[in-house]
C-alpha atoms as a PDB file:
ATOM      1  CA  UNK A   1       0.000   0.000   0.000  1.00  0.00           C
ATOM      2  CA  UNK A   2       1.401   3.444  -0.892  1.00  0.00           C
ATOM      3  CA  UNK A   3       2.386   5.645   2.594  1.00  0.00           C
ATOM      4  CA  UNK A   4       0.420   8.675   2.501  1.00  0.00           C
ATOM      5  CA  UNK A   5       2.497  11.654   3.759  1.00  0.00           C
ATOM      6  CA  UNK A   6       3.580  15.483   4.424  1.00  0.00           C
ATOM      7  CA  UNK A   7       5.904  17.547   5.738  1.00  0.00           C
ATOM      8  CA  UNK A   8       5.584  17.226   9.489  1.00  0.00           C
ATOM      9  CA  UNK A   9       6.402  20.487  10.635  1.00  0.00           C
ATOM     10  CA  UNK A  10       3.904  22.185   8.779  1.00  0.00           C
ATOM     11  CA  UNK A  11       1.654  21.476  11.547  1.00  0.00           C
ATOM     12  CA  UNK A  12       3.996  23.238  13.931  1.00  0.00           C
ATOM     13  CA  UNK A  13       6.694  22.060  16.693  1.00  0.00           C
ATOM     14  CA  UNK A  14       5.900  19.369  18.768  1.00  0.00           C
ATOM     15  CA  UNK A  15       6.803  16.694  21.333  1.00  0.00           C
ATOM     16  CA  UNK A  16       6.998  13.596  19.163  1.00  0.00           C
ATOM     17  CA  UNK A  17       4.068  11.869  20.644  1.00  0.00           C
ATOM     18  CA  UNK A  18       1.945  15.099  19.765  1.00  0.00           C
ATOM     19  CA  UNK A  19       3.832  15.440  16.701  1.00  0.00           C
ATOM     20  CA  UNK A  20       2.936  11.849  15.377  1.00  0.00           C
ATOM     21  CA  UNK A  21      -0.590  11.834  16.517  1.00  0.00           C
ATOM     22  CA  UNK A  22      -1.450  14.841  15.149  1.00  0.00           C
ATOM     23  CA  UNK A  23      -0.165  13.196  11.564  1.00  0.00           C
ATOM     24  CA  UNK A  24      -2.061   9.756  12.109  1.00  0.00           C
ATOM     25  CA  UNK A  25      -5.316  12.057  13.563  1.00  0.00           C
ATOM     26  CA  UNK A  26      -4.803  13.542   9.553  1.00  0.00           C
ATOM     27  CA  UNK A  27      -5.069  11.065   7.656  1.00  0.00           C
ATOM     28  CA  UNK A  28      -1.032  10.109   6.919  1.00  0.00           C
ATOM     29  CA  UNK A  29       0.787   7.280   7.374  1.00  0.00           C
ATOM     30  CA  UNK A  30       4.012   8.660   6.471  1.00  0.00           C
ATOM     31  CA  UNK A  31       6.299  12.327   6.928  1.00  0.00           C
ATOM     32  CA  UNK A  32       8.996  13.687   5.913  1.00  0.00           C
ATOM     33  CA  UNK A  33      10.895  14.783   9.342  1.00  0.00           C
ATOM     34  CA  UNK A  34      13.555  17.856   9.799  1.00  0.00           C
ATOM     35  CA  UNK A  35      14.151  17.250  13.450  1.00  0.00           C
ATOM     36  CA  UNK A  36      14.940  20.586  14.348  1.00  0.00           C
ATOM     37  CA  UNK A  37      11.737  21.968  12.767  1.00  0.00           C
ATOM     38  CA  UNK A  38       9.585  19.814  14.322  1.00  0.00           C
ATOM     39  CA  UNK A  39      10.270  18.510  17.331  1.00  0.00           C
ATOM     40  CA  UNK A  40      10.754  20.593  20.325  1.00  0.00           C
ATOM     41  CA  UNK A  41      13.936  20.420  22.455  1.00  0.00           C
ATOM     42  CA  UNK A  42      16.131  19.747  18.861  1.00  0.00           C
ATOM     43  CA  UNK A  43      17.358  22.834  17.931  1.00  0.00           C
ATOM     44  CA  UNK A  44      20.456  21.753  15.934  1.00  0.00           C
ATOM     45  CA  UNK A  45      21.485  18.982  14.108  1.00  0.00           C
ATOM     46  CA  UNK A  46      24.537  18.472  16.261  1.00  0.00           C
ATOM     47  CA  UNK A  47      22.227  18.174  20.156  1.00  0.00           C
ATOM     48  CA  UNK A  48      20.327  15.242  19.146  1.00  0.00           C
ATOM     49  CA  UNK A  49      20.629  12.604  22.191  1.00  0.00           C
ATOM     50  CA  UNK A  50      19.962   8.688  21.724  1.00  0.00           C
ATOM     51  CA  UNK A  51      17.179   9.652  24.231  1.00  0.00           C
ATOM     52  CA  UNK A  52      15.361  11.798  21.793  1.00  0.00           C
ATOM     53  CA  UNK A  53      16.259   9.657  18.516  1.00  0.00           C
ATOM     54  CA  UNK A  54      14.562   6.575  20.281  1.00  0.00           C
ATOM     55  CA  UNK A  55      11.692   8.614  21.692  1.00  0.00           C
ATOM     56  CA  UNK A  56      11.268   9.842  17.888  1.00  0.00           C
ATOM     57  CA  UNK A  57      11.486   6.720  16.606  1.00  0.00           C
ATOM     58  CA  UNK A  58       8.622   5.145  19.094  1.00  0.00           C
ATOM     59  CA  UNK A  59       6.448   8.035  18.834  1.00  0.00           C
ATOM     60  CA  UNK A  60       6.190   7.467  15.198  1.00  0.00           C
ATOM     61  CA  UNK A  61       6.046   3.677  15.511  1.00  0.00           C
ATOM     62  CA  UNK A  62       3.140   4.077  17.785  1.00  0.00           C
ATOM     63  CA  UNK A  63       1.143   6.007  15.679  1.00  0.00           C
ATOM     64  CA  UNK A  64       1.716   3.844  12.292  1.00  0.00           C
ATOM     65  CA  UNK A  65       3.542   6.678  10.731  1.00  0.00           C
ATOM     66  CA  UNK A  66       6.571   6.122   8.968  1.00  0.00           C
ATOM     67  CA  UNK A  67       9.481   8.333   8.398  1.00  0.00           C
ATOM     68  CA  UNK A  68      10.088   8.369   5.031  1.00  0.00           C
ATOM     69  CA  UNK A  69      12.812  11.292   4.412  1.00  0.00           C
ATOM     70  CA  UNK A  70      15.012  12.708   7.075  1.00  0.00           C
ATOM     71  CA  UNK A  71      15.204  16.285   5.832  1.00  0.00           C
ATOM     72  CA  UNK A  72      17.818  18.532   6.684  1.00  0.00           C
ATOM     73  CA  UNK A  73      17.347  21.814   4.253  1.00  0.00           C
ATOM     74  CA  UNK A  74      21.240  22.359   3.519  1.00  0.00           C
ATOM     75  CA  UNK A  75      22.825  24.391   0.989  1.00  0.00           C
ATOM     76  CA  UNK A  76      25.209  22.144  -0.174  1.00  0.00           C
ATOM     77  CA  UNK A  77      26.730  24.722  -2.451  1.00  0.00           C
ATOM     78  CA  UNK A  78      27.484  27.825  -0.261  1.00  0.00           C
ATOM     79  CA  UNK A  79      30.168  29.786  -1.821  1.00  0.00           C
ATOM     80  CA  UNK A  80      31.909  29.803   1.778  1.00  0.00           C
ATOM     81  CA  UNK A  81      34.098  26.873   2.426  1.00  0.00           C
ATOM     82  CA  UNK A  82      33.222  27.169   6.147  1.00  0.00           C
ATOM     83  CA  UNK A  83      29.389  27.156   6.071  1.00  0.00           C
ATOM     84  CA  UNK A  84      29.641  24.383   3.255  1.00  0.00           C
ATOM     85  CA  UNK A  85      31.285  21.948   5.025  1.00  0.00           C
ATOM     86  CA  UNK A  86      28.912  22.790   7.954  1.00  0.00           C
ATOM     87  CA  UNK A  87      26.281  21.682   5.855  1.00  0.00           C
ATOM     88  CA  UNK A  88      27.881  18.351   4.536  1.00  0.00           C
ATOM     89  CA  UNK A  89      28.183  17.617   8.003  1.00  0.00           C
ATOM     90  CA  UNK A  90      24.724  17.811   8.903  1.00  0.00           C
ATOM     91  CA  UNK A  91      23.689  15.948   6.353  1.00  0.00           C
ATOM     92  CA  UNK A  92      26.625  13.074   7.303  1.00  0.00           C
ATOM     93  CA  UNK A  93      25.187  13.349  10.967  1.00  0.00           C
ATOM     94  CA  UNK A  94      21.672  12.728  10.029  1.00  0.00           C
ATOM     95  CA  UNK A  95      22.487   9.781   7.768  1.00  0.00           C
ATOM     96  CA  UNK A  96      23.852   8.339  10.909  1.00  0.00           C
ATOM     97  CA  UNK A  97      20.335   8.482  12.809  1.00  0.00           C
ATOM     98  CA  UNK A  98      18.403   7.473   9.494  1.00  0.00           C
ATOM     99  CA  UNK A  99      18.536   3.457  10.480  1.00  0.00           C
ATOM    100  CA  UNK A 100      17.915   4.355  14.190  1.00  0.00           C
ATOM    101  CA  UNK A 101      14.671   5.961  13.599  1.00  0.00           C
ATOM    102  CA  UNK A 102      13.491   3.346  10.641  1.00  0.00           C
ATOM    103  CA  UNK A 103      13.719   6.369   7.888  1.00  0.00           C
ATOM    104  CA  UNK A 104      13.774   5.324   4.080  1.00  0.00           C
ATOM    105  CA  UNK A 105      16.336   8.005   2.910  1.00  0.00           C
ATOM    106  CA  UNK A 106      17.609  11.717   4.497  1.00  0.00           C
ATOM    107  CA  UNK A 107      16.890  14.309   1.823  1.00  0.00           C
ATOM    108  CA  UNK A 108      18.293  18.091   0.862  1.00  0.00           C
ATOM    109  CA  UNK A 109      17.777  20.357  -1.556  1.00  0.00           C
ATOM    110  CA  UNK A 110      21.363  21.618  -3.379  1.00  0.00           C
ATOM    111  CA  UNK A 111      20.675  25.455  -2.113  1.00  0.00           C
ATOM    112  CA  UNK A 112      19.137  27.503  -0.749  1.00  0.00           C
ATOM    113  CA  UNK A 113      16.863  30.521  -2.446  1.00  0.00           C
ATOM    114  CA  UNK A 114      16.946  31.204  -6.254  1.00  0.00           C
ATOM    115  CA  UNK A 115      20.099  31.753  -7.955  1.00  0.00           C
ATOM    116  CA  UNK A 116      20.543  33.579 -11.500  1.00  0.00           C
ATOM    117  CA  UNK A 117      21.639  30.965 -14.387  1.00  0.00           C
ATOM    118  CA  UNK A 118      25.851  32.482 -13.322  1.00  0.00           C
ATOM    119  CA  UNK A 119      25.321  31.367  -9.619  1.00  0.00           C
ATOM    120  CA  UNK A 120      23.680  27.748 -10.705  1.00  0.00           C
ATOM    121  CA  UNK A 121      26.857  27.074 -13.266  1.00  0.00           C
ATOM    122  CA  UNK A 122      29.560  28.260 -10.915  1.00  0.00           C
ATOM    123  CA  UNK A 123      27.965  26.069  -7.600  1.00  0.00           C
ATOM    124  CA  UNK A 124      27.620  23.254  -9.879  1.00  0.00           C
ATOM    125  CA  UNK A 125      31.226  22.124  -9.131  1.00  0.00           C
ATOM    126  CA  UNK A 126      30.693  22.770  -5.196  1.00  0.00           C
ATOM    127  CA  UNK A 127      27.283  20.361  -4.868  1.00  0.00           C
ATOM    128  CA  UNK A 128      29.311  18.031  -7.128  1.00  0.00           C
ATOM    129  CA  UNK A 129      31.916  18.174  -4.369  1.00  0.00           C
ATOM    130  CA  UNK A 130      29.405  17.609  -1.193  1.00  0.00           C
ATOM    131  CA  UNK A 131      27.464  15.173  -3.145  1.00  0.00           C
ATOM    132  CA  UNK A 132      30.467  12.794  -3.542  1.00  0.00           C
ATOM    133  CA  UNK A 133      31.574  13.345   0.206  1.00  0.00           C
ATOM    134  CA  UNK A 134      27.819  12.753   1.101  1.00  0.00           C
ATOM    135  CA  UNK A 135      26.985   9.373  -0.514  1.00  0.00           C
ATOM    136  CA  UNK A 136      30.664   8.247   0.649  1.00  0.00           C
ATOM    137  CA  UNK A 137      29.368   8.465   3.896  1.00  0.00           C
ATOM    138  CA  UNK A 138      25.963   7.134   3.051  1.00  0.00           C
ATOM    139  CA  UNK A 139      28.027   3.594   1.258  1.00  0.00           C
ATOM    140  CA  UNK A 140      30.134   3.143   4.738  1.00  0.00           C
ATOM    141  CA  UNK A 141      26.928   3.663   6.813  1.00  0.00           C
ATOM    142  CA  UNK A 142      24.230   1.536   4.190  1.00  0.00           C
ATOM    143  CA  UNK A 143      21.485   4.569   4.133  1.00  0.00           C
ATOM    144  CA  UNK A 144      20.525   5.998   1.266  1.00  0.00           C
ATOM    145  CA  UNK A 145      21.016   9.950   0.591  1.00  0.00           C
ATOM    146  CA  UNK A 146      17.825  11.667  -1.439  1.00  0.00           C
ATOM    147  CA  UNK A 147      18.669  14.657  -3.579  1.00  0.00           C
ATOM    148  CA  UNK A 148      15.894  16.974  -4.490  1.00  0.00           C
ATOM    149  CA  UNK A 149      16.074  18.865  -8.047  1.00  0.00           C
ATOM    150  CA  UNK A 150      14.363  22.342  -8.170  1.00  0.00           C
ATOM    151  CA  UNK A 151      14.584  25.074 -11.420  1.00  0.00           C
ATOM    152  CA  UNK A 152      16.410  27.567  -9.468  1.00  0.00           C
ATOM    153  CA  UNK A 153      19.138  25.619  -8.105  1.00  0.00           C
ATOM    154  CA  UNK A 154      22.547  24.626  -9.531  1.00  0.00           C
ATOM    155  CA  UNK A 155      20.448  21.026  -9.884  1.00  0.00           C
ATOM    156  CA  UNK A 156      17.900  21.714 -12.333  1.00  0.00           C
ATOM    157  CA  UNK A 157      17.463  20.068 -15.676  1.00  0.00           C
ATOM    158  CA  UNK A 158      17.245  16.105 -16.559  1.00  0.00           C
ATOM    159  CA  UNK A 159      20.608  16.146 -18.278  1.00  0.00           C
ATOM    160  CA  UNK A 160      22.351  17.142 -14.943  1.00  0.00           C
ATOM    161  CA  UNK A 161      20.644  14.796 -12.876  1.00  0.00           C
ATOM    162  CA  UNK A 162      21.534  11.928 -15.656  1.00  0.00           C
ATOM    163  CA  UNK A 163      25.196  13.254 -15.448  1.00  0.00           C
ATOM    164  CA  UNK A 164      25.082  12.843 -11.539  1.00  0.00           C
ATOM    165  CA  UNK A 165      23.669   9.376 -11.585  1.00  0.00           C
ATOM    166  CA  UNK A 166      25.984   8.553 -14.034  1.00  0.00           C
ATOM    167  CA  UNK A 167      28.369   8.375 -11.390  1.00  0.00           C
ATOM    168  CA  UNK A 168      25.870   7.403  -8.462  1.00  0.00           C
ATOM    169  CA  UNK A 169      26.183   4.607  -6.188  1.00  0.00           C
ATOM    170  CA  UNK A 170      22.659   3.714  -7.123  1.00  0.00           C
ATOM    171  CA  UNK A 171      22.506   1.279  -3.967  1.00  0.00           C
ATOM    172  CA  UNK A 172      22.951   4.547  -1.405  1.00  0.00           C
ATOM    173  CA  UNK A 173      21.429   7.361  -3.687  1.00  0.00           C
ATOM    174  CA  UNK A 174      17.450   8.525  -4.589  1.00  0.00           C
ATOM    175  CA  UNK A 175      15.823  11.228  -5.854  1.00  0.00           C
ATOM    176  CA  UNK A 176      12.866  13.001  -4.762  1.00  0.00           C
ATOM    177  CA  UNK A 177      10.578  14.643  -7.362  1.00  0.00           C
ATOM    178  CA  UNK A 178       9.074  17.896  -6.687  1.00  0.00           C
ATOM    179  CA  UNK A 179       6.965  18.746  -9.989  1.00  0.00           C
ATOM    180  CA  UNK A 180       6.328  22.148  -8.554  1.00  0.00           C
ATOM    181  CA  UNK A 181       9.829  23.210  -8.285  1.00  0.00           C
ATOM    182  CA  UNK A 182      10.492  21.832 -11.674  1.00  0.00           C
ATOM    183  CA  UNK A 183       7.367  23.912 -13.030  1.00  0.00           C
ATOM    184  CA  UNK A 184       7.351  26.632 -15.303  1.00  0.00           C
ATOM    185  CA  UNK A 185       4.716  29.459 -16.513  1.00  0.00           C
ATOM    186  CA  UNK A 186       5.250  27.357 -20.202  1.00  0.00           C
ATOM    187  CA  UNK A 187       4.585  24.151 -18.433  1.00  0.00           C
ATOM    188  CA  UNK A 188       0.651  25.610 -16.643  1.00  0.00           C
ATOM    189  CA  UNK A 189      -0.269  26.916 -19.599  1.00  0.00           C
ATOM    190  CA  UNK A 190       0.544  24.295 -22.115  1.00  0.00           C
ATOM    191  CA  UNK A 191      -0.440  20.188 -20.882  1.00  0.00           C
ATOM    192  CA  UNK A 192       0.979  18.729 -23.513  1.00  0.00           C
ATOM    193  CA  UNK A 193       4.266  20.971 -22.996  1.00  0.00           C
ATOM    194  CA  UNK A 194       3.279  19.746 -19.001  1.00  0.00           C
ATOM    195  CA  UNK A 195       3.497  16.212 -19.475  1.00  0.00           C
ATOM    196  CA  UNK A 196       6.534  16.124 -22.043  1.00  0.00           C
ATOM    197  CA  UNK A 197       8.518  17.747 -18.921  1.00  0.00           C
ATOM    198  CA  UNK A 198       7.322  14.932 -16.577  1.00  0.00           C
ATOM    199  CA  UNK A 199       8.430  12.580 -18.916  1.00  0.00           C
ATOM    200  CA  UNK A 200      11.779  13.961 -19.551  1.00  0.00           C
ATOM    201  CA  UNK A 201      12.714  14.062 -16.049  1.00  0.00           C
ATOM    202  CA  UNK A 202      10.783  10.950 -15.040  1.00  0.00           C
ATOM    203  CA  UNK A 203      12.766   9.159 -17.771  1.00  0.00           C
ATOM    204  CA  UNK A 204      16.128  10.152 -16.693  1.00  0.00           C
ATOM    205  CA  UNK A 205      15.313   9.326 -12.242  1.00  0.00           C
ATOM    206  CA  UNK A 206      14.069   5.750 -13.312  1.00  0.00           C
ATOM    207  CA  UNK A 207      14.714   2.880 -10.760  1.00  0.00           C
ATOM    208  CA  UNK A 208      16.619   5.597  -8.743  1.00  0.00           C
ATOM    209  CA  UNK A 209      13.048   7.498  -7.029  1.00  0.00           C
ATOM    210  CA  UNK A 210      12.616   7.298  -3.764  1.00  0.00           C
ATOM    211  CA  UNK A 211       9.332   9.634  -3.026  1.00  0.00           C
ATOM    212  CA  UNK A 212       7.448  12.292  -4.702  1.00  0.00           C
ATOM    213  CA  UNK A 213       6.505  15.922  -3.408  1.00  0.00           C
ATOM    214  CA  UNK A 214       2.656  16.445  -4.115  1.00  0.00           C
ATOM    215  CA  UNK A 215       1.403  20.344  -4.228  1.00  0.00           C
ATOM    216  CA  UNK A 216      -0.148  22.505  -6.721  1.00  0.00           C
ATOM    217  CA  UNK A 217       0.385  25.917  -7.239  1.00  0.00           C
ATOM    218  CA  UNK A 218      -0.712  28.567 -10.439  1.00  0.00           C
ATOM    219  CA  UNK A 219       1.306  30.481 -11.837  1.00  0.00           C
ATOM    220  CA  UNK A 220       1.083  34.082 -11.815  1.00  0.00           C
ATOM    221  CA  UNK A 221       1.655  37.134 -14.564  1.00  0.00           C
ATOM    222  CA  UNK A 222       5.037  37.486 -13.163  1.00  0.00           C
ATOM    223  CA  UNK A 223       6.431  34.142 -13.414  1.00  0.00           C
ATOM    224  CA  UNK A 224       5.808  33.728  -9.462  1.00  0.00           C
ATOM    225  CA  UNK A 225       4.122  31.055  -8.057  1.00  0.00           C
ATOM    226  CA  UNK A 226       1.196  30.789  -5.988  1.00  0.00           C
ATOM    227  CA  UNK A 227       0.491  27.723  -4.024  1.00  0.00           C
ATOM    228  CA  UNK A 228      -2.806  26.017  -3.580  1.00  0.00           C
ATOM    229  CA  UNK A 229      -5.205  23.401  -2.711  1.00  0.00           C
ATOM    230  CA  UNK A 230      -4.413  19.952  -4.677  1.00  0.00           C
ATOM    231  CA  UNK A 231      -5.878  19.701  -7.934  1.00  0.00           C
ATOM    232  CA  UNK A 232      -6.711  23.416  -7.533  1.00  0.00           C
ATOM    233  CA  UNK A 233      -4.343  24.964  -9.249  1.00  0.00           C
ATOM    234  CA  UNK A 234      -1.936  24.239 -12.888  1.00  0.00           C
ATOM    235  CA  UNK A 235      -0.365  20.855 -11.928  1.00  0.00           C
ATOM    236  CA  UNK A 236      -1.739  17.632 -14.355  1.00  0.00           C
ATOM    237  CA  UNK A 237      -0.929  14.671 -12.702  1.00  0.00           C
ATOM    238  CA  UNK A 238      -2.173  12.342 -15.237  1.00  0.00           C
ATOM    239  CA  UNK A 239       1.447  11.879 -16.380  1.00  0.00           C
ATOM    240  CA  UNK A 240       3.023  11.258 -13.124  1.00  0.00           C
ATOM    241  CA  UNK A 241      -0.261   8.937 -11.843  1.00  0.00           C
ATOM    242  CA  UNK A 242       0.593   6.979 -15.520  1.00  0.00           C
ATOM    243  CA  UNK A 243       4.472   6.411 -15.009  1.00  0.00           C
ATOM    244  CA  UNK A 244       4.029   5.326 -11.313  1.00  0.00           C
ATOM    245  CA  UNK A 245       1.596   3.082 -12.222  1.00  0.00           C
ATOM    246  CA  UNK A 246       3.708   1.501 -14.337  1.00  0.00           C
ATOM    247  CA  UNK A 247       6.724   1.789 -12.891  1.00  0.00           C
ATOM    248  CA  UNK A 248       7.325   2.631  -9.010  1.00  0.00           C
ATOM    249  CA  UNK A 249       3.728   1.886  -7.529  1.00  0.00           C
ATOM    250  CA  UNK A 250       4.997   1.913  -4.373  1.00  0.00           C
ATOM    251  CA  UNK A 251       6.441   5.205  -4.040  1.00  0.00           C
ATOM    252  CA  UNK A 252       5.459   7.100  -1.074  1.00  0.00           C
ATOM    253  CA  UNK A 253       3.161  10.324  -1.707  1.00  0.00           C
ATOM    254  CA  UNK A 254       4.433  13.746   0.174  1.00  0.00           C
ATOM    255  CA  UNK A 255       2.081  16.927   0.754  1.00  0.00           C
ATOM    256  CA  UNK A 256       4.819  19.319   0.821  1.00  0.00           C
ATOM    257  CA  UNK A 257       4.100  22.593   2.165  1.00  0.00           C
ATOM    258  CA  UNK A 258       0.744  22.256   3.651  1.00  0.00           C
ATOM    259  CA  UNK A 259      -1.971  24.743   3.459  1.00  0.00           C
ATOM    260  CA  UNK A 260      -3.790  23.963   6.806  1.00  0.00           C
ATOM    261  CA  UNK A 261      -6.916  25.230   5.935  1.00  0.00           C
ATOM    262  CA  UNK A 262      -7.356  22.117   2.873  1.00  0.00           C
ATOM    263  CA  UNK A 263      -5.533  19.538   4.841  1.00  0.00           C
ATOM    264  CA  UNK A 264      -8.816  17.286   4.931  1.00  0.00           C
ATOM    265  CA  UNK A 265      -9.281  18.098   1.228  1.00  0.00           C
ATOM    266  CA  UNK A 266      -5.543  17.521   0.485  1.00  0.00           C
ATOM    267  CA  UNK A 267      -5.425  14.157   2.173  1.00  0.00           C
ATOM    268  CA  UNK A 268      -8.585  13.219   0.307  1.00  0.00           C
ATOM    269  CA  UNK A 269      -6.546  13.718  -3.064  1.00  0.00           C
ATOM    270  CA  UNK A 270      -3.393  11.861  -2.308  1.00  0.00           C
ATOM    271  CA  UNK A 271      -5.824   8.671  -1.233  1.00  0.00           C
ATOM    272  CA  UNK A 272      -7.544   9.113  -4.999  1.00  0.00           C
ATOM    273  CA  UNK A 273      -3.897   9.264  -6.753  1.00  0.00           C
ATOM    274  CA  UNK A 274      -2.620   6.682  -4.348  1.00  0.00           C
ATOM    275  CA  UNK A 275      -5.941   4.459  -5.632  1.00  0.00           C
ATOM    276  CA  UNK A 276      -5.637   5.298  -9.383  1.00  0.00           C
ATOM    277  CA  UNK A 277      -1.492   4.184  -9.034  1.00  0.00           C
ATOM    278  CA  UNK A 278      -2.853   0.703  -7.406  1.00  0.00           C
ATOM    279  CA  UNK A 279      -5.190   0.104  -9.369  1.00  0.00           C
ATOM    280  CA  UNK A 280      -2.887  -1.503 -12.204  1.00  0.00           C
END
């Protein structure tokens, strides 16, 4: 059965009992976890006790959610050398509580913010550079490191993702698939365009996908983006729905960035995608 899940700490800071009830009270039976975001008394990556991994990890158990990404929200490719390797570190340290905890994969972003096409080109060589130091660690521990591609980072187009799993240990590396930070104002406006960009990218992650961001957003006069409800906004599915059927059925389902006010609603739509994916 596909795991039905969100980013916990949209629904705020919490002991982890609270925490993971208030998920399973939702509908989900899965989350994607930044420690420090979510549970209270973790404020760093680097003050996490054995006390608080194991109450984490029973909370969760309890409540029949499972902990699907370990998110830490580094920028792998800060210019400075110093904050960098701070932030290859973190990850590293998480990977470490990933089996603890029972957690499919720990996940980051390659930066932070939107960078101008220079800024992606010249980082490209720096997330290269934590990547490889990254899944090093994940081989000698056996957990698996997630990457997540988005337009306006150095890691944005299907070509550079094939180049980095070109040289992927495929065993201890996955990709997570956010379609809304791959979208563009071409992509809403055009389905066909839409789906031909699912396809591209979907082609190149394969065997290698470890979970997929659900949101919806429309896209505005300016090129920004506005989120909303699922299905309520520019995002077409039907591609994505079509490929997992086929291919990764069991993929976990992620509401990222939850709008509080259509949680009910939201959960309601990843149960209908997760039923149209099983039903092969």
């Amino acid at each position: 059965m596909i795991r039905i899940g969100c980013r916990a700490h949209d629904y705020g800071r919490h002991t982890p009992a609270a925490l993971a009830d208030t998920l399973h009270a939702h509908g989900y039976t899965a989350a994607q976890l930044a420690m420090p975001r979510g549970i209270l008394g973790i404020d760093s990556f680097a003050d996490i006790t054995q006390a608080q991994l194991e109450d984490i990890r029973t909370a969760f158990d309890a409540a029949g959610v499972e902990i699907t990404v370990l998110s830490c929200y580094q920028d792998l490719t800060a210019p400075d050398a110093d904050a960098r390797r701070a932030a290859v570190g973190n990850v590293k340290r998480t990977l470490g509580y990933a089996k603890q905890l029972g957690a499919r994969m720990v996940g980051s972003e390659t930066a932070w913010g939107a960078l101008p096409e220079a800024e992606k080109t010249a980082r490209r060589p720096l997330m290269l550079d934590s990547i490889a130091r990254i899944s090093e660690e994940a081989a000698r521990l056996d957990a698996v490191f997630a990457v997540e591609p988005v337009a306006v980072h150095p890691l944005c187009t299907p070509e550079l993702l094939q180049q980095l799993l070109d040289t992927a240990d495929a065993e201890h590396f996955r990709v997570i698939f956010d379609p809304v930070n791959l979208f563009t104002a071409q992509d809403g406006r055009d389905k066909a365009a839409q789906a031909a960009h699912w396809r591209a990218w979907l082609t190149v992650i394969g065997g290698q996908l470890g979970a997929v961001h659900v949101k919806d957003c429309r896209t505005e006069p300016d090129g920004t983006k506005t989120m909303t409800a699922l299905g309520a906004g520019e995002m077409d599915y039907t591609t994505l729905i079509d490929w997992l059927r086929a291919h990764a059925p069991e993929t976990p389902l992620l509401r990222d960035e939850v709008l509080l006010p259509y949680g009910t609603a939201d959960v309601a739509f990843l149960n209908r995608m997760a039923t149209k994916i099983e039903n092969r």
